[in-house]
PDB file of N, CA and C in Angstrom:
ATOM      1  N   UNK A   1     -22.149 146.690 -60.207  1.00  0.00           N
ATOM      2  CA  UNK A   1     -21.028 147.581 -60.422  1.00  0.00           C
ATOM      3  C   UNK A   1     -20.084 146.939 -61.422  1.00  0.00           C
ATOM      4  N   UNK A   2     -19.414 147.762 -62.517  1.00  0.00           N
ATOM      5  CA  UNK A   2     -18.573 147.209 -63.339  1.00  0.00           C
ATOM      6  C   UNK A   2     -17.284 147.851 -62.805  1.00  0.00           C
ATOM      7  N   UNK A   3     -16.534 147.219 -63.161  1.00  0.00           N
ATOM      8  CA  UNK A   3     -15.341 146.973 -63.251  1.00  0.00           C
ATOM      9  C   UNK A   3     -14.738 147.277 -64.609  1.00  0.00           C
ATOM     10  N   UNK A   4     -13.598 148.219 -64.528  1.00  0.00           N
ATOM     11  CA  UNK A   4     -12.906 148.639 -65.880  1.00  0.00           C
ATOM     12  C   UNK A   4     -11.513 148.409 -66.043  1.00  0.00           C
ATOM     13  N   UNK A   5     -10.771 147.756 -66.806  1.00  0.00           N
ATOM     14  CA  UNK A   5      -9.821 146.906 -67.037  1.00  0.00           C
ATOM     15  C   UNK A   5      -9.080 147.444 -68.065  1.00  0.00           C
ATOM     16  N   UNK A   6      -8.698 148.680 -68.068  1.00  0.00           N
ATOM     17  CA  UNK A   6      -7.853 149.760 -69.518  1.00  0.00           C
ATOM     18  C   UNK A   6      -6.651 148.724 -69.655  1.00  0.00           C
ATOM     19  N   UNK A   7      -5.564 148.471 -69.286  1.00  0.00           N
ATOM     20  CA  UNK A   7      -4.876 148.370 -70.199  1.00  0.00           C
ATOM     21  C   UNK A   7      -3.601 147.135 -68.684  1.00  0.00           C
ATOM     22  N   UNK A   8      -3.335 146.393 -68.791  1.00  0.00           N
ATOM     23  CA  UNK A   8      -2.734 145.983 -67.633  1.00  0.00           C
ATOM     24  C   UNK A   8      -1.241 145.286 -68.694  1.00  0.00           C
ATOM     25  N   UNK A   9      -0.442 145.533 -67.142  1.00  0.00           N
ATOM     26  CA  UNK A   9       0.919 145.728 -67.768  1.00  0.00           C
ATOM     27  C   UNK A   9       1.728 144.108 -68.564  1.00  0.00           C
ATOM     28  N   UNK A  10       1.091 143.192 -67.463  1.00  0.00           N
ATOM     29  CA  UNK A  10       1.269 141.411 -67.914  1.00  0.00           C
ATOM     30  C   UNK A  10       0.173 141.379 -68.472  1.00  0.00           C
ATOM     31  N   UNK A  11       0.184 139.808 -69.390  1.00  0.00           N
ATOM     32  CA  UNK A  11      -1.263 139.547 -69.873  1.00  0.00           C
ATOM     33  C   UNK A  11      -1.849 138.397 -68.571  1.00  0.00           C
ATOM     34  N   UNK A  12      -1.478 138.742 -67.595  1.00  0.00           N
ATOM     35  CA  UNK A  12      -2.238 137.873 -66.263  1.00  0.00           C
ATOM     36  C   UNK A  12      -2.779 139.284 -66.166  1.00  0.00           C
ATOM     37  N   UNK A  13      -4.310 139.071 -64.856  1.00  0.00           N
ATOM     38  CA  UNK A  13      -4.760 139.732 -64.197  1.00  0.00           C
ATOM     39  C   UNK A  13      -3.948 139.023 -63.080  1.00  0.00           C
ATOM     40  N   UNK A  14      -3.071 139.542 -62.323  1.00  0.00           N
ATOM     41  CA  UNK A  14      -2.846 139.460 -61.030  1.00  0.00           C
ATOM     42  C   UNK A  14      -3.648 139.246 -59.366  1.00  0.00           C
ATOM     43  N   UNK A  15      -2.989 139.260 -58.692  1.00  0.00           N
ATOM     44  CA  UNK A  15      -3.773 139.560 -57.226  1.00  0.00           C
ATOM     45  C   UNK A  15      -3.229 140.728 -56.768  1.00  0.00           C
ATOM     46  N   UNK A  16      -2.422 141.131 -57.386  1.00  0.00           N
ATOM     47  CA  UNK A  16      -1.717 142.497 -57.217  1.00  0.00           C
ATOM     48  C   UNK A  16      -2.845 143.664 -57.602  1.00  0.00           C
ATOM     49  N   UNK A  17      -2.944 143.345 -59.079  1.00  0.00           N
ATOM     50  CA  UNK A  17      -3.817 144.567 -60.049  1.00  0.00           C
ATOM     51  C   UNK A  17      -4.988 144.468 -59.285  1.00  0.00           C
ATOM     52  N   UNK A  18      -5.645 142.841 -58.941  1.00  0.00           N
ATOM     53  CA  UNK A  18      -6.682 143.071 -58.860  1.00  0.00           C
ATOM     54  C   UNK A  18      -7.017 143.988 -57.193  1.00  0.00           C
ATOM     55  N   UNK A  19      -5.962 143.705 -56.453  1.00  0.00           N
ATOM     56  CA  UNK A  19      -6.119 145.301 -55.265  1.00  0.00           C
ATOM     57  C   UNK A  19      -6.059 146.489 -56.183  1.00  0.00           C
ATOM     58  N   UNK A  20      -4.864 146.598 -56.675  1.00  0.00           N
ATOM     59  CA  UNK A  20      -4.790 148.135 -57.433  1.00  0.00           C
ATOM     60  C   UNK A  20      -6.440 148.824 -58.093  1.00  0.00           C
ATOM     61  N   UNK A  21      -7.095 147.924 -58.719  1.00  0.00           N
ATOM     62  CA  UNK A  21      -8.930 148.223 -58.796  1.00  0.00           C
ATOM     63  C   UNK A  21      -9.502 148.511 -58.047  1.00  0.00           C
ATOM     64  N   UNK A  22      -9.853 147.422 -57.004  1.00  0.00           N
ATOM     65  CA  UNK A  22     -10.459 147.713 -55.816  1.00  0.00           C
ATOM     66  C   UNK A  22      -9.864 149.609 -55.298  1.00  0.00           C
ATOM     67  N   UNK A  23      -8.844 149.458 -55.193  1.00  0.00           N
ATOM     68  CA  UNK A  23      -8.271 150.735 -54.185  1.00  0.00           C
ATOM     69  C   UNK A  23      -8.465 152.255 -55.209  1.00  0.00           C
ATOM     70  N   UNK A  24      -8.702 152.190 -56.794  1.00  0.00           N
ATOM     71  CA  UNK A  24      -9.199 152.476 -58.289  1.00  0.00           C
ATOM     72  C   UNK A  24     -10.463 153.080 -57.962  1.00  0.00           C
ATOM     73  N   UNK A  25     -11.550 151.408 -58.076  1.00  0.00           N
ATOM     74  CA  UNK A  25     -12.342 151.938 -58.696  1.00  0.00           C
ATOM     75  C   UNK A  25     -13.622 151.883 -57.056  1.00  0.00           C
ATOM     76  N   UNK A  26     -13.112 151.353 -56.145  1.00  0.00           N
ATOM     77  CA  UNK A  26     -14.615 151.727 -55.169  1.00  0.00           C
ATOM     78  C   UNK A  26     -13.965 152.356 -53.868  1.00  0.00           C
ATOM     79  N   UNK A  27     -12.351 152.686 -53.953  1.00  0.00           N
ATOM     80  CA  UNK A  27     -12.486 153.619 -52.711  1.00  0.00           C
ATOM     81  C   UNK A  27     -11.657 152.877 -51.908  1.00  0.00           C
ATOM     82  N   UNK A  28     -11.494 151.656 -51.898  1.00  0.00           N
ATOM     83  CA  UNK A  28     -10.455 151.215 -50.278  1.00  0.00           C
ATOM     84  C   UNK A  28      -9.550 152.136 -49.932  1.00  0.00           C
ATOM     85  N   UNK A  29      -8.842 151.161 -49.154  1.00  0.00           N
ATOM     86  CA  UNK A  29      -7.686 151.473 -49.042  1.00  0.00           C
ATOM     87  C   UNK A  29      -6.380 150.932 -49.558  1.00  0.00           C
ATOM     88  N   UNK A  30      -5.245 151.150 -49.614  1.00  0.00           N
ATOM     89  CA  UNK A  30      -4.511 149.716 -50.869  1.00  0.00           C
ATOM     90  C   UNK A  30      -4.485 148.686 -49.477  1.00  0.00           C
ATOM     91  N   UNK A  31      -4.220 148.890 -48.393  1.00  0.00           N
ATOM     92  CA  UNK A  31      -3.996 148.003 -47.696  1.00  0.00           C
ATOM     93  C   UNK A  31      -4.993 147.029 -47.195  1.00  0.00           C
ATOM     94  N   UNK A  32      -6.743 147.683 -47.621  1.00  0.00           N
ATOM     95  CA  UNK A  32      -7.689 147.000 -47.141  1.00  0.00           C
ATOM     96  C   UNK A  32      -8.035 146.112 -48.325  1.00  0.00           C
ATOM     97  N   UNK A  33      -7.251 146.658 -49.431  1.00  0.00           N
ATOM     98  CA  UNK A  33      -8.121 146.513 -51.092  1.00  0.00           C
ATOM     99  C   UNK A  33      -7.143 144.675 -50.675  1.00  0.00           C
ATOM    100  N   UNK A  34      -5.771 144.670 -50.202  1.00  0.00           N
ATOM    101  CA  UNK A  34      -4.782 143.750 -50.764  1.00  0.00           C
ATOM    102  C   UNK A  34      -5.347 142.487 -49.527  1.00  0.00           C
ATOM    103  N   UNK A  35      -6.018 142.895 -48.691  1.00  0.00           N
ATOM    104  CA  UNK A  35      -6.616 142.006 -46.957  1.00  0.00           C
ATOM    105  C   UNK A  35      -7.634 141.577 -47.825  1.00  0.00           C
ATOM    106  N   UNK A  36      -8.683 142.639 -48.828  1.00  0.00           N
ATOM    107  CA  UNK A  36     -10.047 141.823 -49.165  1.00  0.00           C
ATOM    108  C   UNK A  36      -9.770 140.704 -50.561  1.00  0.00           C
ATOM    109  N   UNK A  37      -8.361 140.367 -51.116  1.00  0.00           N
ATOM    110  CA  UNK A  37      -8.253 139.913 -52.169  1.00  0.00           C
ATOM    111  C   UNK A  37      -7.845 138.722 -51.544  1.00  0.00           C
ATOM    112  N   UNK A  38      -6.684 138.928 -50.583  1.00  0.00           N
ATOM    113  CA  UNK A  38      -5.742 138.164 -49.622  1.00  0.00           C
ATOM    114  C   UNK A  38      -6.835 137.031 -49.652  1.00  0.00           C
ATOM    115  N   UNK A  39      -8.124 137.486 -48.700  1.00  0.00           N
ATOM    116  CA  UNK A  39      -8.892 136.640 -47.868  1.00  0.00           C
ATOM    117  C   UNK A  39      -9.747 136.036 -48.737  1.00  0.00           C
ATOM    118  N   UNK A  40      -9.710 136.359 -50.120  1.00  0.00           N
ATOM    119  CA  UNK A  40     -11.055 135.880 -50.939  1.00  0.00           C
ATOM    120  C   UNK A  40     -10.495 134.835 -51.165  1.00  0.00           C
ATOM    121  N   UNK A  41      -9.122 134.817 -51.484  1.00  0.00           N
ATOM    122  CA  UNK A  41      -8.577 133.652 -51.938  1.00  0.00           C
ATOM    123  C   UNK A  41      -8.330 132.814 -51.089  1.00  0.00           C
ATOM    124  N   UNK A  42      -8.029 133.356 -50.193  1.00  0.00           N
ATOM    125  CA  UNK A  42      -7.614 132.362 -48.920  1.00  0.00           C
ATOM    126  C   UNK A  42      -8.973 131.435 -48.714  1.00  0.00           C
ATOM    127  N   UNK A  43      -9.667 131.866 -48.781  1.00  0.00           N
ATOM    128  CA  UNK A  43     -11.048 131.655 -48.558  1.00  0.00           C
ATOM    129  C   UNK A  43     -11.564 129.912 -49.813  1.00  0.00           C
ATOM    130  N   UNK A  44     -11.588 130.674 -50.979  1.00  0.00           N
ATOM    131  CA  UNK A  44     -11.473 129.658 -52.115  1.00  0.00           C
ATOM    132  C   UNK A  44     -10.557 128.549 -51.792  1.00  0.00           C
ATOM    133  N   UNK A  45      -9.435 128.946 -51.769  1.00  0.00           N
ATOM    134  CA  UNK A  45      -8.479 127.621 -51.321  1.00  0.00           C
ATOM    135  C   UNK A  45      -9.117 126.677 -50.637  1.00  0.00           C
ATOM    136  N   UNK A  46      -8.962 127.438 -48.992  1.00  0.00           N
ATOM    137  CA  UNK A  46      -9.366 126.848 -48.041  1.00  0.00           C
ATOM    138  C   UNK A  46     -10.659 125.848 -48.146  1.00  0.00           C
ATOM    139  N   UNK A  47     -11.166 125.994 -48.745  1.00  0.00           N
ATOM    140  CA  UNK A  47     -12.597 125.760 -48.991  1.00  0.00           C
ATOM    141  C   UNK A  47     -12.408 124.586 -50.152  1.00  0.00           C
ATOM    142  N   UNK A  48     -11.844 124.759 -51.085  1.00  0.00           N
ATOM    143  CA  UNK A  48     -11.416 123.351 -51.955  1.00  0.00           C
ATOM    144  C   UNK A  48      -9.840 122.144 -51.152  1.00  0.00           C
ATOM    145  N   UNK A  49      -9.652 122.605 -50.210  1.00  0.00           N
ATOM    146  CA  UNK A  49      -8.794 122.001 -49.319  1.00  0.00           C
ATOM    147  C   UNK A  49      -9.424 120.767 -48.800  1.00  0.00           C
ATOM    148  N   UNK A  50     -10.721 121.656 -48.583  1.00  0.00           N
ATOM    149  CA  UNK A  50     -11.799 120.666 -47.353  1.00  0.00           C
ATOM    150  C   UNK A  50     -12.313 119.849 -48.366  1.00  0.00           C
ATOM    151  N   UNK A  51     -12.287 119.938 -49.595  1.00  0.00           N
ATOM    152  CA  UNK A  51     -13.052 119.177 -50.247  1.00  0.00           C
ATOM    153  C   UNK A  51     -14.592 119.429 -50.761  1.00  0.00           C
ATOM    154  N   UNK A  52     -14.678 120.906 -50.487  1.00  0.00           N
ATOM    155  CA  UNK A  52     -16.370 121.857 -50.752  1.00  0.00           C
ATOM    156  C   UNK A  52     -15.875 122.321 -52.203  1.00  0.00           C
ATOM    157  N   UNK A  53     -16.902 122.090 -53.086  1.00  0.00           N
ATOM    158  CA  UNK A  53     -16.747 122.915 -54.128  1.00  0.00           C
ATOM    159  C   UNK A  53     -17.057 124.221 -54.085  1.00  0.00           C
ATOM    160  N   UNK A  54     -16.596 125.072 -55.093  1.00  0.00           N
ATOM    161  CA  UNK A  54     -16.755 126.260 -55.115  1.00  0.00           C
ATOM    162  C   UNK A  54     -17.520 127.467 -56.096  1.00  0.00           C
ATOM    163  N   UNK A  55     -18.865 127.545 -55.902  1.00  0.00           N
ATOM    164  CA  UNK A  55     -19.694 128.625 -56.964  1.00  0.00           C
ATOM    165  C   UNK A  55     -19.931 129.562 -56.669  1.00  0.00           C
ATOM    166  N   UNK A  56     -19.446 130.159 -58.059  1.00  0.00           N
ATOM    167  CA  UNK A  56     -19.476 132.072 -58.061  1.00  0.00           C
ATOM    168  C   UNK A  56     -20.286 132.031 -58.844  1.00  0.00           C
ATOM    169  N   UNK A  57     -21.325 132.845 -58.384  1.00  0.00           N
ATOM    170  CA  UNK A  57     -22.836 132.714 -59.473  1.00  0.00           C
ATOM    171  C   UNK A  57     -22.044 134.142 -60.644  1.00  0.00           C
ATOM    172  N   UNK A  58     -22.609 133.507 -61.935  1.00  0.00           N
ATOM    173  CA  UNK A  58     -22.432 134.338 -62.832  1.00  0.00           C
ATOM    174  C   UNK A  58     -20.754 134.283 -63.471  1.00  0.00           C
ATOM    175  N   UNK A  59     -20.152 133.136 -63.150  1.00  0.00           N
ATOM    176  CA  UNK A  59     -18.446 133.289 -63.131  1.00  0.00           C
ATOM    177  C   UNK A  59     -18.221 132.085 -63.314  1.00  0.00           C
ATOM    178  N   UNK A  60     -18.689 130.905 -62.007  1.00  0.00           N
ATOM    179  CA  UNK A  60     -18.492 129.361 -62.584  1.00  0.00           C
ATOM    180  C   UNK A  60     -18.384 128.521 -61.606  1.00  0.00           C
ATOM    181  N   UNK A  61     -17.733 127.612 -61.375  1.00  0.00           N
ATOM    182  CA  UNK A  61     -18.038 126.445 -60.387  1.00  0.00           C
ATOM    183  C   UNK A  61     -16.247 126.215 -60.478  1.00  0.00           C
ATOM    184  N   UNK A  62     -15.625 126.105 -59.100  1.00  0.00           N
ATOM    185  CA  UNK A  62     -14.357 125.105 -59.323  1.00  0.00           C
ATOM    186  C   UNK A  62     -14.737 124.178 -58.284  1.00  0.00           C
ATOM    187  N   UNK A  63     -14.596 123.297 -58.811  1.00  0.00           N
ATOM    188  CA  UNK A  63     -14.888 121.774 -58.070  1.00  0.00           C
ATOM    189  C   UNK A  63     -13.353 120.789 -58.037  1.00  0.00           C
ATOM    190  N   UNK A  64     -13.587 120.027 -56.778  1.00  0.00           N
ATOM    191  CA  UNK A  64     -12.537 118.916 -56.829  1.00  0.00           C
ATOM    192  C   UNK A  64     -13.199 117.491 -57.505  1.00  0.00           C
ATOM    193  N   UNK A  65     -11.796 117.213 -57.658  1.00  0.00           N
ATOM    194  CA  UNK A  65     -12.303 115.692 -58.850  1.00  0.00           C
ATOM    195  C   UNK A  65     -11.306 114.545 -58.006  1.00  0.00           C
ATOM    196  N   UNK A  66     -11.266 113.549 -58.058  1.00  0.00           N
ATOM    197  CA  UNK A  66     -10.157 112.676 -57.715  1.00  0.00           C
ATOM    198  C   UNK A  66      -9.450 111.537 -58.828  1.00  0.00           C
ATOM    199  N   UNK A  67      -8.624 112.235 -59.323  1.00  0.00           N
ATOM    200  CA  UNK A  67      -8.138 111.409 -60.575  1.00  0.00           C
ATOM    201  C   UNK A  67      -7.887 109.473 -59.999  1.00  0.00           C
ATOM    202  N   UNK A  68      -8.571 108.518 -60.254  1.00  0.00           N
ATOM    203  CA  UNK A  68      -7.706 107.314 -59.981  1.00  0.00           C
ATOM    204  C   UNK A  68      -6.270 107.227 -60.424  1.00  0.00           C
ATOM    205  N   UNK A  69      -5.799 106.124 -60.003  1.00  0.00           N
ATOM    206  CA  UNK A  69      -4.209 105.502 -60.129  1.00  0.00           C
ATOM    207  C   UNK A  69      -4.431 104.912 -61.448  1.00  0.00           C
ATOM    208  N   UNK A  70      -3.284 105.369 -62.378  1.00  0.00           N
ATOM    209  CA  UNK A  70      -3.224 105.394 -63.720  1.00  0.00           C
ATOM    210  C   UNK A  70      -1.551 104.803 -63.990  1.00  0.00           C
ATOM    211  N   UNK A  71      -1.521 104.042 -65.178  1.00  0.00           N
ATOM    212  CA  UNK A  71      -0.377 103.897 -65.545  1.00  0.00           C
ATOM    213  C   UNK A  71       0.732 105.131 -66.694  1.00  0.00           C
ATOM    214  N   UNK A  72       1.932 105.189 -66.299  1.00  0.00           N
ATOM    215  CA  UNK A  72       2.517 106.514 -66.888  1.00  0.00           C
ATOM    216  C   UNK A  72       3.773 105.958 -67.454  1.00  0.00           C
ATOM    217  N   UNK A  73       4.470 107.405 -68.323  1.00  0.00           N
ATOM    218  CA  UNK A  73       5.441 106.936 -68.561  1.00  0.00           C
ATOM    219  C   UNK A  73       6.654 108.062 -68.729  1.00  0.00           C
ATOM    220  N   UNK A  74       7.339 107.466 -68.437  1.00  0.00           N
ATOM    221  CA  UNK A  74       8.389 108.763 -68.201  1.00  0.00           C
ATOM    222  C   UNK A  74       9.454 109.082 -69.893  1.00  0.00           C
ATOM    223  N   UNK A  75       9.023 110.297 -70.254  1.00  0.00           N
ATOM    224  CA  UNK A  75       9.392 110.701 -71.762  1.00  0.00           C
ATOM    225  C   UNK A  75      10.586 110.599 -71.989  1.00  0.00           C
ATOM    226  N   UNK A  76      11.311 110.906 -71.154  1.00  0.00           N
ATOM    227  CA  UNK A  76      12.771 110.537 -71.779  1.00  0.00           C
ATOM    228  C   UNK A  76      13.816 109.170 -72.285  1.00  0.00           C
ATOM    229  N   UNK A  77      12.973 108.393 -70.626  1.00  0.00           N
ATOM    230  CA  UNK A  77      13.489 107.124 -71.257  1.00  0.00           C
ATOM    231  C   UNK A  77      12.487 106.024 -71.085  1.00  0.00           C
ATOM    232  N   UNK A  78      11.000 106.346 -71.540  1.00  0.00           N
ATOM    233  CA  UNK A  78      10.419 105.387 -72.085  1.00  0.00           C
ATOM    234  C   UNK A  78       9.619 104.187 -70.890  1.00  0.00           C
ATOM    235  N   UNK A  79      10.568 104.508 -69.651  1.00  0.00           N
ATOM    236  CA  UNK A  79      10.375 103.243 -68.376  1.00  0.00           C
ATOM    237  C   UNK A  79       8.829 103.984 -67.838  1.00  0.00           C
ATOM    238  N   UNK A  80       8.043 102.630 -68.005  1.00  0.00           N
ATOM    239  CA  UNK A  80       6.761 102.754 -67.494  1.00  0.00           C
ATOM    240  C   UNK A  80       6.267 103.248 -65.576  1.00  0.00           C
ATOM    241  N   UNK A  81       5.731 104.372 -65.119  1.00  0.00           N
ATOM    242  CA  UNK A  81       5.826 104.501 -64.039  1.00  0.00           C
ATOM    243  C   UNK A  81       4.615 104.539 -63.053  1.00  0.00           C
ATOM    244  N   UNK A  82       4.386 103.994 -62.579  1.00  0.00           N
ATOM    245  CA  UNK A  82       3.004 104.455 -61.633  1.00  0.00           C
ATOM    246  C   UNK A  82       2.250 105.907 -61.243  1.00  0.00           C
ATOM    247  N   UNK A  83       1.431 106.657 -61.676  1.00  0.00           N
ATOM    248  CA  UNK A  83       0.693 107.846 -61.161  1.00  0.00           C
ATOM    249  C   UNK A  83      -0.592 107.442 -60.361  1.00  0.00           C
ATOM    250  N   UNK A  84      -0.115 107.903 -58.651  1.00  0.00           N
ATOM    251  CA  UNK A  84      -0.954 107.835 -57.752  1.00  0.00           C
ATOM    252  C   UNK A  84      -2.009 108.548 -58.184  1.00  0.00           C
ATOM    253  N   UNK A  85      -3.085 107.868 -57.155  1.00  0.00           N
ATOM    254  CA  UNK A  85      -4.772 108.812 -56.947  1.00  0.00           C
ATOM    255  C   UNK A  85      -4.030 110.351 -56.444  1.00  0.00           C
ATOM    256  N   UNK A  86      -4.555 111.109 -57.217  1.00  0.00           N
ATOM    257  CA  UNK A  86      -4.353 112.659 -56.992  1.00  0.00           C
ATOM    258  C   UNK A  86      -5.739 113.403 -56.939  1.00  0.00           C
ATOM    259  N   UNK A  87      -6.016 114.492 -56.258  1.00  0.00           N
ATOM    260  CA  UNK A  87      -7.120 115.498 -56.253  1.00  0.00           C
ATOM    261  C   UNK A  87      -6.298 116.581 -56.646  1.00  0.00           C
ATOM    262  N   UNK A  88      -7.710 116.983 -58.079  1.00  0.00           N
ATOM    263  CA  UNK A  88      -7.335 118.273 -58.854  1.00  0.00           C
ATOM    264  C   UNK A  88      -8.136 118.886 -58.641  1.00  0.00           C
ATOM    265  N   UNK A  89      -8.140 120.449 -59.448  1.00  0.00           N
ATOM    266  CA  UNK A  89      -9.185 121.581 -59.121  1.00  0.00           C
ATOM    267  C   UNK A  89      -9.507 121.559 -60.718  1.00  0.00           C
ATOM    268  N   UNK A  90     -10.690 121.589 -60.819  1.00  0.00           N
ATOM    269  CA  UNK A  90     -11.613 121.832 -62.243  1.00  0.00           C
ATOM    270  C   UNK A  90     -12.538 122.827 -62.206  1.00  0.00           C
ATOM    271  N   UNK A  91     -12.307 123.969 -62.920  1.00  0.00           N
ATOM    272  CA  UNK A  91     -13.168 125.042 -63.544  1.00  0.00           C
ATOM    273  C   UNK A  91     -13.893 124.919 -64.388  1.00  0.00           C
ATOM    274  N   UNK A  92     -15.352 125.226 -64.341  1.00  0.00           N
ATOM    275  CA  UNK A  92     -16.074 125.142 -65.336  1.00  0.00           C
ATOM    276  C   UNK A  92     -16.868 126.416 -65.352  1.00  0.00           C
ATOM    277  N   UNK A  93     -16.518 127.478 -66.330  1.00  0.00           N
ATOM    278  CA  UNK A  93     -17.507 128.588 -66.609  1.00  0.00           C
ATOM    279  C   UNK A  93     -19.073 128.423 -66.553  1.00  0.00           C
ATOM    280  N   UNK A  94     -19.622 129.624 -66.358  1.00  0.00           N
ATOM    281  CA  UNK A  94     -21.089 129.687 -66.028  1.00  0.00           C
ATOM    282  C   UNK A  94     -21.654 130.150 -67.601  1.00  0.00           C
ATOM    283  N   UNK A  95     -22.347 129.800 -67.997  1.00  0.00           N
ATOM    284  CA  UNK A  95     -22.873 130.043 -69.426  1.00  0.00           C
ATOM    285  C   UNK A  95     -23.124 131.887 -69.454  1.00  0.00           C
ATOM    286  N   UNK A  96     -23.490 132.285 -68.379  1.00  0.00           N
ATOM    287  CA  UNK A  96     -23.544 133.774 -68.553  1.00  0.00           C
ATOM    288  C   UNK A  96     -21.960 134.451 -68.941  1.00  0.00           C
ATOM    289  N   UNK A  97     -20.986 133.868 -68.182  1.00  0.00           N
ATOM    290  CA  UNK A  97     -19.521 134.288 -68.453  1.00  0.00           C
ATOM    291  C   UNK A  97     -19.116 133.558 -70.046  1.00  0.00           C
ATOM    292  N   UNK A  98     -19.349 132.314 -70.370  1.00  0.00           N
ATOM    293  CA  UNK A  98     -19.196 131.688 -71.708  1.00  0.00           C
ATOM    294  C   UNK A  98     -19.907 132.841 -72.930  1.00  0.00           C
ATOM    295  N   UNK A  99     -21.091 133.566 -72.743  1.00  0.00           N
ATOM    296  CA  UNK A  99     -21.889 134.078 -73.621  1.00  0.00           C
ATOM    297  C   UNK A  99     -20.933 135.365 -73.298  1.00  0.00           C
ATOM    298  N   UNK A 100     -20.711 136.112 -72.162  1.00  0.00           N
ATOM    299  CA  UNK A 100     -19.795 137.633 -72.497  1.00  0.00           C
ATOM    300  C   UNK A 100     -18.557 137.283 -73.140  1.00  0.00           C
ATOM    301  N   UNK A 101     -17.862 135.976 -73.282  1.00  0.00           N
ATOM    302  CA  UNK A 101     -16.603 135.627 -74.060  1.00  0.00           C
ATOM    303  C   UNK A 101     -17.055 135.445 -75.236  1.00  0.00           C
ATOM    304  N   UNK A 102     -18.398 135.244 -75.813  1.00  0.00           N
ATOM    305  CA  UNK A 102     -18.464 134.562 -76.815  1.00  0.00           C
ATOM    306  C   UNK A 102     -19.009 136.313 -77.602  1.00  0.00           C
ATOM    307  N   UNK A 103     -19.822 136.891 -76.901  1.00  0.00           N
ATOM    308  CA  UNK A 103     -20.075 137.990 -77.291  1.00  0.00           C
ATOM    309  C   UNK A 103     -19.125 138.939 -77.451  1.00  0.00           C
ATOM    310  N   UNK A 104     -17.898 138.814 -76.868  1.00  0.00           N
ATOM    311  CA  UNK A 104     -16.651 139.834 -77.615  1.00  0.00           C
ATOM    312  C   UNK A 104     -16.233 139.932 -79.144  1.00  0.00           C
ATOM    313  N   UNK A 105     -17.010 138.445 -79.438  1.00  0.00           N
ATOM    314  CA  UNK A 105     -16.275 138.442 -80.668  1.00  0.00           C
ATOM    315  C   UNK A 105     -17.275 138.838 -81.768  1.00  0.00           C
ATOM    316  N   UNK A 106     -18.197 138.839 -81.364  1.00  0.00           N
ATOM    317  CA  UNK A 106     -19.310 139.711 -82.711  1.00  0.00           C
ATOM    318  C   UNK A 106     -19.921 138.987 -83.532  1.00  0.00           C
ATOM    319  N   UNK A 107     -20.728 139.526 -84.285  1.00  0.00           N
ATOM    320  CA  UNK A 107     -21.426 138.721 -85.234  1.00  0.00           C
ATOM    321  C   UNK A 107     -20.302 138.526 -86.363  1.00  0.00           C
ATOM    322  N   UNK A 108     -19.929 139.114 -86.883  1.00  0.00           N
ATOM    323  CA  UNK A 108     -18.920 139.710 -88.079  1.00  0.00           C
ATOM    324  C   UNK A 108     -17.783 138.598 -87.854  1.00  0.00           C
ATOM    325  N   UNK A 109     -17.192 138.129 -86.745  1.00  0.00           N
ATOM    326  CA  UNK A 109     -15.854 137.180 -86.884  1.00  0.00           C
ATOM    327  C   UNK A 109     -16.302 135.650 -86.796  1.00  0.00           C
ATOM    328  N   UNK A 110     -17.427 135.793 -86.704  1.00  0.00           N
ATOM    329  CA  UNK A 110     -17.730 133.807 -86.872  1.00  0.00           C
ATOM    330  C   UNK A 110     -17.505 133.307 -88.515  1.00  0.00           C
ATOM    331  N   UNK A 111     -17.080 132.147 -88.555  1.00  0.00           N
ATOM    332  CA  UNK A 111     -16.142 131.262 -89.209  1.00  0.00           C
ATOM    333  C   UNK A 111     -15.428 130.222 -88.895  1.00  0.00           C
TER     334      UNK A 111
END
C-alpha cells in the first residue's frame, strides 16, 4: 500500500500528520490512527532503551553505539572539559530507501 504525501503544512513529517494519513488514507479512526503511531514509537524507543537495535526492512536500521570518554572543549572560553561515555542512536538507510532518494532526482540532474 502507498502512501500519498500532497502537500504538508511544516517541512517535518510529524506524528501528528502522520495519524492525520492513517485516519486519510486506510480508514481508522483519528483516535485509533494517533494510539497506532503513539505505540509504534513508543515501541522503537522502548526497544533502543534496552539496548536492541532497530530494523525496518526496506527503511533502515537505528542502532545504539556507545561513544567512549573523549576530551572537549568549551567554545567560549577555550577551558578544556571532559565528555563522558554516552549512548547515541544511529540511522542508517536501507539501500532500497537510498535508491527511491536517489531516484527522485533523475537521470537529467546528475552533476
Amino acid at each position: 500500500m502507498e502512501f500519498v504525501v500532497e502537500s504538508l503544512e511544516t517541512p517535518a513529517l510529524t506524528k501528528a500528520r502522520l495519524a492525520e494519513l492513517l485516519f486519510e488514507q486506510i480508514g481508522l479512526n483519528k483516535r485509533e490512527s494517533k494510539d497506532m503511531v503513539d505505540a509504534f514509537f513508543e515501541l522503537v524507543a522502548s526497544s533502543l532503551i534496552d539496548g536492541q537495535d532497530v530494523k525496518i526492512s526496506g527503511f533502515g536500521n537505528f542502532q545504539i553505539r556507545t561513544k567512549a570518554p573523549r576530551p572537549g572543549r568549551n567554545p567560549r572560553t577555550g577551558e578544556s572539559i571532559p565528555i563522558g561515555e554516552r549512548r547515541v542512536v544511529t540511522f542508517h538507510a536501507s539501500h532500497k530507501l537510498k535508491e527511491q532518494i536517489q531516484g527522485d532526482l533523475g537521470p537529467d540532474s546528475a552533476g
